[in-house]
C-alpha atoms as a PDB file:
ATOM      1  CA  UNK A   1       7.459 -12.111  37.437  1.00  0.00           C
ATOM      2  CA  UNK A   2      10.069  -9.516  36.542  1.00  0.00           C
ATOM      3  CA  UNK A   3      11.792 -11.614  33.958  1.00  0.00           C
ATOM      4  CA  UNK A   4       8.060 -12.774  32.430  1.00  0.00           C
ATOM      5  CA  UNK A   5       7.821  -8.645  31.428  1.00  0.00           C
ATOM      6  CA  UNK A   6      11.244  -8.855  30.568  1.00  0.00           C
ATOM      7  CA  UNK A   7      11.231 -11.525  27.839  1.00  0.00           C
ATOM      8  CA  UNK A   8       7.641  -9.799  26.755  1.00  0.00           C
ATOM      9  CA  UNK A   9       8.916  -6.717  25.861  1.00  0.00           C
ATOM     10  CA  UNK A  10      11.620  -7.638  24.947  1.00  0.00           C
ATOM     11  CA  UNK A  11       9.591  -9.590  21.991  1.00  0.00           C
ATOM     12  CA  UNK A  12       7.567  -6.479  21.693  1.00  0.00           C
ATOM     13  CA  UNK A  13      10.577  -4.471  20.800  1.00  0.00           C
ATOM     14  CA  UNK A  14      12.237  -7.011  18.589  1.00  0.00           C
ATOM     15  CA  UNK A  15       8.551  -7.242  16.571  1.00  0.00           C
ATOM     16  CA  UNK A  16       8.628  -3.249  16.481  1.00  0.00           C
ATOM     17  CA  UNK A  17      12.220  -3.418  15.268  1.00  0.00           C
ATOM     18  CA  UNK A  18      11.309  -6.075  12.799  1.00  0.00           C
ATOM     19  CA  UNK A  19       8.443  -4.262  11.658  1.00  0.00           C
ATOM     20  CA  UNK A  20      10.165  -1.292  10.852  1.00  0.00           C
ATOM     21  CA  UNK A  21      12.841  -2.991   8.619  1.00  0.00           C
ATOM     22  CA  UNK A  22      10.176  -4.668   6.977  1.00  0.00           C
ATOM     23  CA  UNK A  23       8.751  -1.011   6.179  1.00  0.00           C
ATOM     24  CA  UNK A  24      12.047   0.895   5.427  1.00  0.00           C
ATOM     25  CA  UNK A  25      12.269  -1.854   2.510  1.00  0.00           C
ATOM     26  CA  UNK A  26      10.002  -1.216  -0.502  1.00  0.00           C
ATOM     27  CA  UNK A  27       8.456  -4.397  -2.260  1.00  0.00           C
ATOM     28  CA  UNK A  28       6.013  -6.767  -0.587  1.00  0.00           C
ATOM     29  CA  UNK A  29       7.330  -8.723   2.526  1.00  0.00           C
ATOM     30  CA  UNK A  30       4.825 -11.694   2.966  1.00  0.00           C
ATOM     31  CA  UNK A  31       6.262 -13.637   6.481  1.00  0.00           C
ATOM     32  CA  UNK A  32       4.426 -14.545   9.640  1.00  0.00           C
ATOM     33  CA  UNK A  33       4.714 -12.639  12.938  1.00  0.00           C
ATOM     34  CA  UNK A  34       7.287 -14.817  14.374  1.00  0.00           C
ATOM     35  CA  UNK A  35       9.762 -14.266  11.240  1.00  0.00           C
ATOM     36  CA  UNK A  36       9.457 -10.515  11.663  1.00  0.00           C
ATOM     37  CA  UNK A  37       9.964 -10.842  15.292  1.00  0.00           C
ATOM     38  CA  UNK A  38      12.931 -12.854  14.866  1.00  0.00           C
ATOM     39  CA  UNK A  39      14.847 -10.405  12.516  1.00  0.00           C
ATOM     40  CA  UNK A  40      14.237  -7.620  15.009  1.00  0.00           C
ATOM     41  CA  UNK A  41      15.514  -9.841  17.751  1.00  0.00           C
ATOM     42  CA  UNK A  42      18.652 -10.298  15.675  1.00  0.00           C
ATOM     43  CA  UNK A  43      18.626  -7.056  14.619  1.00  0.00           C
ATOM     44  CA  UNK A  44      18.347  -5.760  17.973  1.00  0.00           C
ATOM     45  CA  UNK A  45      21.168  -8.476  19.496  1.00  0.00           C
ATOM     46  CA  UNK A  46      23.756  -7.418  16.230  1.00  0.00           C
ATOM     47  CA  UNK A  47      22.580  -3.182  16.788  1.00  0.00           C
ATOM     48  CA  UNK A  48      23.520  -3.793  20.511  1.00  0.00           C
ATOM     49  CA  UNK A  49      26.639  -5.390  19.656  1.00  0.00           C
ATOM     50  CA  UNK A  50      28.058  -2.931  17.704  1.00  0.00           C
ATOM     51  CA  UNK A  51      26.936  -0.154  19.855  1.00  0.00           C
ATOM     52  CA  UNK A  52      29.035  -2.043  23.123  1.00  0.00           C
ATOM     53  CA  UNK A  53      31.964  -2.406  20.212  1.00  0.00           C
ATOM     54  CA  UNK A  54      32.143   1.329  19.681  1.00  0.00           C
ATOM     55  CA  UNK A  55      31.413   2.595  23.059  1.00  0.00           C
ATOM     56  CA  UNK A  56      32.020  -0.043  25.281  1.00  0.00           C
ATOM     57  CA  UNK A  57      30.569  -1.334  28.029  1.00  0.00           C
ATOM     58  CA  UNK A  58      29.528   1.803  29.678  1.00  0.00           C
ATOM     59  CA  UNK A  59      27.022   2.668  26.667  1.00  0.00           C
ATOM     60  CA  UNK A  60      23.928   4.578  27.771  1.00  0.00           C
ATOM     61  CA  UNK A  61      22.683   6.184  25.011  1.00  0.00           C
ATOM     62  CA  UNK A  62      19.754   3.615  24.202  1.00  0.00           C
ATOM     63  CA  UNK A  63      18.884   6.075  20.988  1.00  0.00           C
ATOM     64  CA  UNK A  64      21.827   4.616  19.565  1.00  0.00           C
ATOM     65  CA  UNK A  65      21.297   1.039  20.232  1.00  0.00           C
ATOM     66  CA  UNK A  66      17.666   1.366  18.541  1.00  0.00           C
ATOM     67  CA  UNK A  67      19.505   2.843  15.511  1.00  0.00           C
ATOM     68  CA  UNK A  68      22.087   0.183  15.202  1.00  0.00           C
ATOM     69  CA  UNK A  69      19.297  -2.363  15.870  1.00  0.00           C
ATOM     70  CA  UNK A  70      16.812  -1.069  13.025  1.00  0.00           C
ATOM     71  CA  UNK A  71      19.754  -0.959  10.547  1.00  0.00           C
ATOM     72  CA  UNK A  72      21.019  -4.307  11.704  1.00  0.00           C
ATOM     73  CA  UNK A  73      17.082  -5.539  11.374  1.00  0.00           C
ATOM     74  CA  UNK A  74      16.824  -4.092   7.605  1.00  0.00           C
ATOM     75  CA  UNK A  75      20.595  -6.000   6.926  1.00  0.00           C
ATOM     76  CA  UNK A  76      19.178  -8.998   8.621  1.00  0.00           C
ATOM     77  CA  UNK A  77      16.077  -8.837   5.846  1.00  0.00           C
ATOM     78  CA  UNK A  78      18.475  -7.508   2.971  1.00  0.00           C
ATOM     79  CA  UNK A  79      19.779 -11.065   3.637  1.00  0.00           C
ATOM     80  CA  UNK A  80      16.816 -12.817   3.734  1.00  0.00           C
ATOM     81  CA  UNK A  81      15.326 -11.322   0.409  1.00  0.00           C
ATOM     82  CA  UNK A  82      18.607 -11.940  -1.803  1.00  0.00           C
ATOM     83  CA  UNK A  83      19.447 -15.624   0.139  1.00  0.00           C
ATOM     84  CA  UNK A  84      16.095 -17.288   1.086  1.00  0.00           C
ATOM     85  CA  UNK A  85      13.899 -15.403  -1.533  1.00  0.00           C
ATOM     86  CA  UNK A  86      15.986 -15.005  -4.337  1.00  0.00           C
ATOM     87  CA  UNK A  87      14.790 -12.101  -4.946  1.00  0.00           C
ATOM     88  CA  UNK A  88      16.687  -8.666  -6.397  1.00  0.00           C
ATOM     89  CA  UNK A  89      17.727  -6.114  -3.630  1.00  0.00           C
ATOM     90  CA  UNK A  90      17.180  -3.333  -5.947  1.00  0.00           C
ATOM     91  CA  UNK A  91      15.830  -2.744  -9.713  1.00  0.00           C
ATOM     92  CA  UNK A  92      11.742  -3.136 -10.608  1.00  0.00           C
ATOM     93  CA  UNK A  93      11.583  -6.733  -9.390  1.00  0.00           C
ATOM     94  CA  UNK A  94      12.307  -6.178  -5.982  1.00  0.00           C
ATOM     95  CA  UNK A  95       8.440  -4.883  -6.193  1.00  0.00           C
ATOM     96  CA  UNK A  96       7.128  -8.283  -7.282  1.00  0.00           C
ATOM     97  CA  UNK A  97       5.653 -10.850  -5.403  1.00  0.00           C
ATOM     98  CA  UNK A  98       8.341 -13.511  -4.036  1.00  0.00           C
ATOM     99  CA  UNK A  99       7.982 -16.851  -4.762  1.00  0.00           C
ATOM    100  CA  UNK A 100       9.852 -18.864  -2.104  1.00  0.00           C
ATOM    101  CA  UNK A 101      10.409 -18.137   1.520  1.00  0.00           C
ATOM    102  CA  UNK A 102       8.469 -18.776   4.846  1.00  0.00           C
ATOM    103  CA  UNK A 103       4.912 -18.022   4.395  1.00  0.00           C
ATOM    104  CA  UNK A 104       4.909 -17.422   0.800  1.00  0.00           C
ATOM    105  CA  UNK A 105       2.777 -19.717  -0.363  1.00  0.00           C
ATOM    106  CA  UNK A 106      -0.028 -19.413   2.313  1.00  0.00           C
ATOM    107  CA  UNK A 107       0.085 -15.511   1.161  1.00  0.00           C
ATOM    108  CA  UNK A 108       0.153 -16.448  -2.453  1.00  0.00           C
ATOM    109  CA  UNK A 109      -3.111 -18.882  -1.549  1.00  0.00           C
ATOM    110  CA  UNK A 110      -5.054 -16.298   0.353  1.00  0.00           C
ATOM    111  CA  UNK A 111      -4.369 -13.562  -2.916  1.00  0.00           C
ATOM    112  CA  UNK A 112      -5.781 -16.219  -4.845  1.00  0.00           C
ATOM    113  CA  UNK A 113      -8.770 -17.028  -2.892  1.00  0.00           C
ATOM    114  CA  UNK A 114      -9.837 -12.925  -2.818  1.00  0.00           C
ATOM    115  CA  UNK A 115      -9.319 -12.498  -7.147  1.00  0.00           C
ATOM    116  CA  UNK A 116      -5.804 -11.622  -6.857  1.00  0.00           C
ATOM    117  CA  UNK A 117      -3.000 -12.969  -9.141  1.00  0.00           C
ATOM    118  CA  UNK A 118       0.414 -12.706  -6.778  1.00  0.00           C
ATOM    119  CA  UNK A 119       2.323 -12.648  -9.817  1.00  0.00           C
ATOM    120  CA  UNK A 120       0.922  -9.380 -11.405  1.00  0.00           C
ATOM    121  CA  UNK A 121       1.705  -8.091  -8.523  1.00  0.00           C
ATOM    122  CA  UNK A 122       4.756  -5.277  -8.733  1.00  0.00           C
ATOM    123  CA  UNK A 123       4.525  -5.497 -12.096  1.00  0.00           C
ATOM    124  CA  UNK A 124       4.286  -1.919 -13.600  1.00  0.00           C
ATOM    125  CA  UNK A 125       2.340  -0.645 -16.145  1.00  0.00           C
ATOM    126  CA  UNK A 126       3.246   1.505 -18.844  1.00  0.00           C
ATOM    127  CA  UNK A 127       2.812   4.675 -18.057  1.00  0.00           C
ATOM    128  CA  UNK A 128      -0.742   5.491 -19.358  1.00  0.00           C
ATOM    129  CA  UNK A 129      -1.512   2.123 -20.210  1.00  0.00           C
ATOM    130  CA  UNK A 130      -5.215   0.732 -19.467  1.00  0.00           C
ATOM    131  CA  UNK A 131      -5.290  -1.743 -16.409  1.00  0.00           C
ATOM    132  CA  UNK A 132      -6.652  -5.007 -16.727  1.00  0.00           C
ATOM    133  CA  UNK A 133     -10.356  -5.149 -16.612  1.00  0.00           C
ATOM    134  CA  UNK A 134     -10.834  -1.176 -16.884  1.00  0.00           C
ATOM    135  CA  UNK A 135     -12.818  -0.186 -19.996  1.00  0.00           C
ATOM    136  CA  UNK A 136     -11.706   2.246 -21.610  1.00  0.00           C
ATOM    137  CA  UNK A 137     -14.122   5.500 -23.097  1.00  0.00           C
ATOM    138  CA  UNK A 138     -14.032   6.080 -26.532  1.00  0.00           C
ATOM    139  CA  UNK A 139     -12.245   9.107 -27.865  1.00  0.00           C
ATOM    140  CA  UNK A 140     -14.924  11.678 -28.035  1.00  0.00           C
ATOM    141  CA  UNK A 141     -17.771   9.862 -25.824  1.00  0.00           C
ATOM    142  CA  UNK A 142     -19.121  12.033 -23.215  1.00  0.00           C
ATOM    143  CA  UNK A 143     -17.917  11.122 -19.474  1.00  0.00           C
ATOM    144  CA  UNK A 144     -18.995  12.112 -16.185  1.00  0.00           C
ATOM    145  CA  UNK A 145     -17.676  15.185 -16.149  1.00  0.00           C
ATOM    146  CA  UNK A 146     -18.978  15.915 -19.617  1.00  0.00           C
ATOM    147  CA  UNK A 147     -22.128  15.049 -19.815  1.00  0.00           C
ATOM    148  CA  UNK A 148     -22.685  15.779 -23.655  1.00  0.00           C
ATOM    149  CA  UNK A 149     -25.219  16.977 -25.273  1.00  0.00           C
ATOM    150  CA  UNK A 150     -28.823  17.753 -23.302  1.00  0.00           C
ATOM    151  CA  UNK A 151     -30.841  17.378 -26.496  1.00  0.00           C
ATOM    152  CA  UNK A 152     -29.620  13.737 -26.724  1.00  0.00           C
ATOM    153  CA  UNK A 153     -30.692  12.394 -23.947  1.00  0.00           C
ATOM    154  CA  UNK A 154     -33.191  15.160 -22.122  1.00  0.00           C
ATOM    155  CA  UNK A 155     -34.752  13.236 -19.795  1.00  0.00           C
ATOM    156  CA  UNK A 156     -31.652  11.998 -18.413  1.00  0.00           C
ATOM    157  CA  UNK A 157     -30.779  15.525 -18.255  1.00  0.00           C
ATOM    158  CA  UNK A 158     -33.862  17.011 -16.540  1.00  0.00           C
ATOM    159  CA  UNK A 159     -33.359  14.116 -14.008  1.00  0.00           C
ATOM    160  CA  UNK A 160     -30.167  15.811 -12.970  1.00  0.00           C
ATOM    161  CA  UNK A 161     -31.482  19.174 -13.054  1.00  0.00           C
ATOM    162  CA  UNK A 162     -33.965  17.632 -10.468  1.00  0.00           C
ATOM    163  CA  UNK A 163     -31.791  16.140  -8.287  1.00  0.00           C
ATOM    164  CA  UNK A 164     -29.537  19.102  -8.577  1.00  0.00           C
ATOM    165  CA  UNK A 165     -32.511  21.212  -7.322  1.00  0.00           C
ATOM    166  CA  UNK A 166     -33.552  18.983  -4.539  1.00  0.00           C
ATOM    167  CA  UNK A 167     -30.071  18.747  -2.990  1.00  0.00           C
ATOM    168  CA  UNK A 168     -29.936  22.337  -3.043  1.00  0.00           C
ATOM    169  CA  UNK A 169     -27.582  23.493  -5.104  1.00  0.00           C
ATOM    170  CA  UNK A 170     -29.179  24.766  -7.811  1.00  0.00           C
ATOM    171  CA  UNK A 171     -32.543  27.140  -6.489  1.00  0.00           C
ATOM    172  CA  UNK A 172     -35.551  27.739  -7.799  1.00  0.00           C
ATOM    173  CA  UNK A 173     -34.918  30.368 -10.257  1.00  0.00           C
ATOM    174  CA  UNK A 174     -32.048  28.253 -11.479  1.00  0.00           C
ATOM    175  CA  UNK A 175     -33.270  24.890 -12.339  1.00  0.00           C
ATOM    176  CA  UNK A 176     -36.514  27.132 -13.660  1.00  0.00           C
ATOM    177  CA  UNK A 177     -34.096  28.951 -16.169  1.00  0.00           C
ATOM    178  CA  UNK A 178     -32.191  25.589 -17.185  1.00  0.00           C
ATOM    179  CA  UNK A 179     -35.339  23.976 -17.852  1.00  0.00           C
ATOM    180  CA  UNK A 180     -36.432  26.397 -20.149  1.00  0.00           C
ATOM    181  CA  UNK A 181     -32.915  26.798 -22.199  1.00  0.00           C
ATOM    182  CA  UNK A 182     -33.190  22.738 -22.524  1.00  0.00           C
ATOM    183  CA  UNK A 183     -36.698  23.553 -23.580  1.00  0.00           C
ATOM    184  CA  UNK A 184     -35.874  25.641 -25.886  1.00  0.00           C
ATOM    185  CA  UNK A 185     -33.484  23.385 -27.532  1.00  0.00           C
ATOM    186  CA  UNK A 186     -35.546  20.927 -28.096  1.00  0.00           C
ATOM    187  CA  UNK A 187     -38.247  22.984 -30.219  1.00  0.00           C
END
């Protein structure tokens, strides 16, 4: 029974471990759970190693050993990226979407399935550049937080004084007075 919660956490820390390389590292890391637990277990078995190299056999500082292990973890998936992946360790395409490696395509599938293209991914924009699919208002058209000219469009207008009113925020002698002025305009 003892070694059955040994091996467990164990595995618990080496997915932690894993987990945490995997978010030290910007750019998307599509793998399953047994990948990421895998390069915290060798993380955590290189991390130890070194830590019994330096200080020998006596070592008790376990801060130390997670250290090593998290740094040997993020090596371990430094490695993986440039070897299995292909992919740049540093530079704008380390952001994109990796093509090869375990899991990859069933990630690349599942993007699909939801509208998703996995290769626009980490691609950046311009800066100030329209996104895909966003409109765009034209230079000069009113927007939502300027709604334009009442005497265009006054019933719209009188709607919002109404619902302004009702929700409270504008009282009686308020929405009374901006009623008139639009009134006014309009004669």
């Amino acid at each position: 029974m003892f070694e059955l919660k040994l091996i467990l956490a164990a595995m618990v820390y080496a997915f932690v471990f894993g987990a945490l390389a995997r978010a030290f590292l910007p750019g998307p890391d599509p793998m399953p759970v047994w990948l990421t637990t895998a390069i915290g277990f060798g993380g955590t078995l290189i991390g130890s190693a070194i830590v019994f190299a330096i200080e020998g056999r006596h070592a008790r500082s376990t801060t130390w050993f997670g250290i090593a292990s998290i740094l040997s973890a993020v090596g371990l998936l430094l490695l993986y990226r440039r070897f299995v992946q292909k992919r740049p360790l540093w530079g704008k395409d380390m952001y994109r979407f990796p093509d090869r490696g375990f899991g990859v395509e069933h990630q690349r599938e599942r993007l699909r399935k939801v509208g998703i293209d996995p290769d626009q991914i980490g691609r950046g924009q311009p800066f100030g550049a329209p996104l895909p699919g966003v409109a765009v208002p034209r230079p000069g058209a009113p927007t939502h937080d300027d709604p334009g000219d009442p005497t265009e469009n006054p019933a719209h207008y009188l709607g919002l004084l109404e619902v302004l009113h009702d929700s409270g925020v504008l009282d009686d002698t308020e929405y009374n007075d901006a009623r008139t002025r639009l009134i006014e305009k309009l004669r």
